[in-house]
C-alpha atoms as a PDB file:
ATOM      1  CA  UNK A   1      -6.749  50.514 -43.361  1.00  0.00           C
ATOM      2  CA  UNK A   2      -7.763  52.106 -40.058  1.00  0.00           C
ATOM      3  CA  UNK A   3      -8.894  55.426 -40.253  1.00  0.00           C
ATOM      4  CA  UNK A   4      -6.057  58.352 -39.372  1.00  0.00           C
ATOM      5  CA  UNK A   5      -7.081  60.359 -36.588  1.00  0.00           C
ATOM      6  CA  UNK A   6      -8.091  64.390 -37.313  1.00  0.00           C
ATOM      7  CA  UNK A   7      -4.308  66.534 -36.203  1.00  0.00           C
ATOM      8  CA  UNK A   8      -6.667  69.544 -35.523  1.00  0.00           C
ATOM      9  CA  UNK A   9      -9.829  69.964 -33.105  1.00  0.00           C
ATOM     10  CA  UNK A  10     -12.581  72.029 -33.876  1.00  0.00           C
ATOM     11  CA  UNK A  11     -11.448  75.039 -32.631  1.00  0.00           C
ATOM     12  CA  UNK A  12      -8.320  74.715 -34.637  1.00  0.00           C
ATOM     13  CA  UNK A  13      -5.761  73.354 -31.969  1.00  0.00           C
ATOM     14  CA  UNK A  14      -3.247  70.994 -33.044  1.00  0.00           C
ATOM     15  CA  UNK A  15      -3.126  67.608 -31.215  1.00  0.00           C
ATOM     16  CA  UNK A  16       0.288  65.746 -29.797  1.00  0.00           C
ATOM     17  CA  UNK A  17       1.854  64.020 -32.794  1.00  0.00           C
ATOM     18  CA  UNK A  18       2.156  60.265 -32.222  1.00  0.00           C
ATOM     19  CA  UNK A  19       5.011  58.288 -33.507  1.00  0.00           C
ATOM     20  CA  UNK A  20       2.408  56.507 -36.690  1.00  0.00           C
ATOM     21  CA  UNK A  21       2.040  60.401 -37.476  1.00  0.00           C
ATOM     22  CA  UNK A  22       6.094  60.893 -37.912  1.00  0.00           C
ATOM     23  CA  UNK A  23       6.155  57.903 -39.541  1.00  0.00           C
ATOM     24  CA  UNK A  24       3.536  58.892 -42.282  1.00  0.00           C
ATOM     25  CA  UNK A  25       5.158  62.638 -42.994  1.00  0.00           C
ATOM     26  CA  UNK A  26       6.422  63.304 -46.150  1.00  0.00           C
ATOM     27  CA  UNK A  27       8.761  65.830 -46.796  1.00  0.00           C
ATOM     28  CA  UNK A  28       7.528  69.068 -48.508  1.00  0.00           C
ATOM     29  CA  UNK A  29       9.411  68.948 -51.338  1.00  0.00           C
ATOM     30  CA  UNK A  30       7.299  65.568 -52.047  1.00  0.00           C
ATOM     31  CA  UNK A  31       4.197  67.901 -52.659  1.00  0.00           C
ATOM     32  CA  UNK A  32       2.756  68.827 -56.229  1.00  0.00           C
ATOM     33  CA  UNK A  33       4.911  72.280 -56.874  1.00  0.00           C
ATOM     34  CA  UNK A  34       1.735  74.146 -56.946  1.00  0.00           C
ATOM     35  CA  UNK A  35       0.978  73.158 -53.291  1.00  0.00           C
ATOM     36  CA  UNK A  36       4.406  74.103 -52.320  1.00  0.00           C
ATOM     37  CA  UNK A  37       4.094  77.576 -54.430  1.00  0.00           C
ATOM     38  CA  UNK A  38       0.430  77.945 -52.364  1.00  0.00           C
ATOM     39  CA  UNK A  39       1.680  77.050 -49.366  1.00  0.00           C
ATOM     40  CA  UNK A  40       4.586  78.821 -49.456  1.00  0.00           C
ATOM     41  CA  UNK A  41       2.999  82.629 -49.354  1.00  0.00           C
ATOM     42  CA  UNK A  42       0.624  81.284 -46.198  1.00  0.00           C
ATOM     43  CA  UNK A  43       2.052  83.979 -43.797  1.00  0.00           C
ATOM     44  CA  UNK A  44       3.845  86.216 -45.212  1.00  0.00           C
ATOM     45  CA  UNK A  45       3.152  89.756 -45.174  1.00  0.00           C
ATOM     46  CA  UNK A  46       3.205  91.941 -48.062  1.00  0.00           C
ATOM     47  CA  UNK A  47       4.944  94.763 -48.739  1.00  0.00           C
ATOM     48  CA  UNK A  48       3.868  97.643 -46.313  1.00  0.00           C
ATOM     49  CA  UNK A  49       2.294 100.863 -48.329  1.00  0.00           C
ATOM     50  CA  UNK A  50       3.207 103.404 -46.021  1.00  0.00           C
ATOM     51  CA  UNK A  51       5.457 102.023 -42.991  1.00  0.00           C
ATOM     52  CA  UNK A  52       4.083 103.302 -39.658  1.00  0.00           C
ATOM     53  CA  UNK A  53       7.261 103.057 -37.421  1.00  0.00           C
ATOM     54  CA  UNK A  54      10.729 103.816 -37.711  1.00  0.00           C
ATOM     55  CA  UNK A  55      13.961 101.329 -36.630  1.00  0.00           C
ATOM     56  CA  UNK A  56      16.064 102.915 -34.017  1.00  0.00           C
ATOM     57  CA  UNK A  57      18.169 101.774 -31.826  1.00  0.00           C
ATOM     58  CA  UNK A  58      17.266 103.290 -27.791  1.00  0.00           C
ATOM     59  CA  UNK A  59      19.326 102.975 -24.679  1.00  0.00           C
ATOM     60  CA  UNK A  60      16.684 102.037 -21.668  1.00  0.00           C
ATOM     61  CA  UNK A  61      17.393 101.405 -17.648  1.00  0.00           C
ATOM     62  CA  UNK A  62      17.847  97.878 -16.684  1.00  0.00           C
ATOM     63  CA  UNK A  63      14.597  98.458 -14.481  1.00  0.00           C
ATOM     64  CA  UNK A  64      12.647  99.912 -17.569  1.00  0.00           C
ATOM     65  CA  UNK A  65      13.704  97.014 -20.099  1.00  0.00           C
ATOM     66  CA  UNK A  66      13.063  94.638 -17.068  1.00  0.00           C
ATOM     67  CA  UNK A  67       9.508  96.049 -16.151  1.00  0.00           C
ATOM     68  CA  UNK A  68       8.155  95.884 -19.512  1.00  0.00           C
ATOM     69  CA  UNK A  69       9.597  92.443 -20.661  1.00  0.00           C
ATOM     70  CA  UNK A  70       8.435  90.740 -17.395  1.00  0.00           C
ATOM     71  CA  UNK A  71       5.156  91.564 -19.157  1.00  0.00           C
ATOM     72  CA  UNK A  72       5.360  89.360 -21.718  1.00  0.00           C
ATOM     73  CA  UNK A  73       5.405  89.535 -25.789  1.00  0.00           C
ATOM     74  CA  UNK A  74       5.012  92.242 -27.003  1.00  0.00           C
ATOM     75  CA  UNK A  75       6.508  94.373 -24.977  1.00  0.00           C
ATOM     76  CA  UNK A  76       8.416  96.612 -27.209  1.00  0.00           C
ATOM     77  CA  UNK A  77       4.467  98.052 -28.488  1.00  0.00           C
ATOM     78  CA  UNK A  78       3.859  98.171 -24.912  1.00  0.00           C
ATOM     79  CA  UNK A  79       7.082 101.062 -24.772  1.00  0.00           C
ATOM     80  CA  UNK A  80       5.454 102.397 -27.532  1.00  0.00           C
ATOM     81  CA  UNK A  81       1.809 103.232 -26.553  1.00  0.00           C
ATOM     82  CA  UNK A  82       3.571 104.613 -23.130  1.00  0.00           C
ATOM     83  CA  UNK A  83       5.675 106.562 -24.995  1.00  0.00           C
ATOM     84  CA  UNK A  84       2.803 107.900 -27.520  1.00  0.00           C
ATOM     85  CA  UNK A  85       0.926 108.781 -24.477  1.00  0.00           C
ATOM     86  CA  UNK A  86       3.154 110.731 -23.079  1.00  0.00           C
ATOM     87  CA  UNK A  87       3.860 113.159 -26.097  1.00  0.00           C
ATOM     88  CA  UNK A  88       0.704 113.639 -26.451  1.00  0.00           C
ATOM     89  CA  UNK A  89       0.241 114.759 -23.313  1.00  0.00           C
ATOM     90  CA  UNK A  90       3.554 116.570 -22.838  1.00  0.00           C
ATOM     91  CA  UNK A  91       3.334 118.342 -26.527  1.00  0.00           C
ATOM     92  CA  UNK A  92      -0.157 119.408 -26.833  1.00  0.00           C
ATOM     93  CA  UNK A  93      -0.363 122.156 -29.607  1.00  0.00           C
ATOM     94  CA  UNK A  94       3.792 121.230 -30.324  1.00  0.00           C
ATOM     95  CA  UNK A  95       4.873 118.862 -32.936  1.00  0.00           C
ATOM     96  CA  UNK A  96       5.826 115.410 -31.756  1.00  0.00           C
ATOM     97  CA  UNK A  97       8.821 115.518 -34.089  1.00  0.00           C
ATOM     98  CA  UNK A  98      12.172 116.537 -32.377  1.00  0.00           C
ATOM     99  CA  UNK A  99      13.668 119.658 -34.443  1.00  0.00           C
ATOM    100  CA  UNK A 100      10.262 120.417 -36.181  1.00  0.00           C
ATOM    101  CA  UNK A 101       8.900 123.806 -35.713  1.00  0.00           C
END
């Protein structure tokens, strides 16, 4: 038997899948369950201790929702860091809380 060719490089990156490769795959649910249990978590994020941001839903300009998602993922922690900048340089010595004294 011919031996199978490495699917990652050395710096991790995951080569084109040929059609032998397909053709060996095995569906996960063939795996020993303790593979699938360990394999299963890879990813995931736990719980968060103390969440750091807050869902809201914001109304933006078509040019200002434009401008930052021409820039690419990650663009709503782009809106963000502008917006942190500019409270802290707007409310120096104020709270950065609406309504807080």
């Amino acid at each position: 038997m011919a031996k199978r060719k490495a699917l990652t490089d050395a710096a991790g990156e995951v080569r084109e899948l040929t059609s032998a490769d397909l053709a060996n795959a095995r569906p996960f649910s063939g795996l020993p369950k303790r593979l699938q249990a360990k394999l299963h978590k890879v990813g995931k994020r736990g719980p968060q201790i103390a969440p750091t941001k807050k869902l809201v839903s914001l109304r933006l300009s078509a040019a200002v929702l434009a401008h930052y998602k021409a820039t690419g993922p990650g663009w709503q922690t782009r809106i963000d860091e502008t917006l942190k900048r500019a409270v802290g340089r707007g409310r120096r010595g104020k709270s950065a809380t609406a309504g807080e004294p």
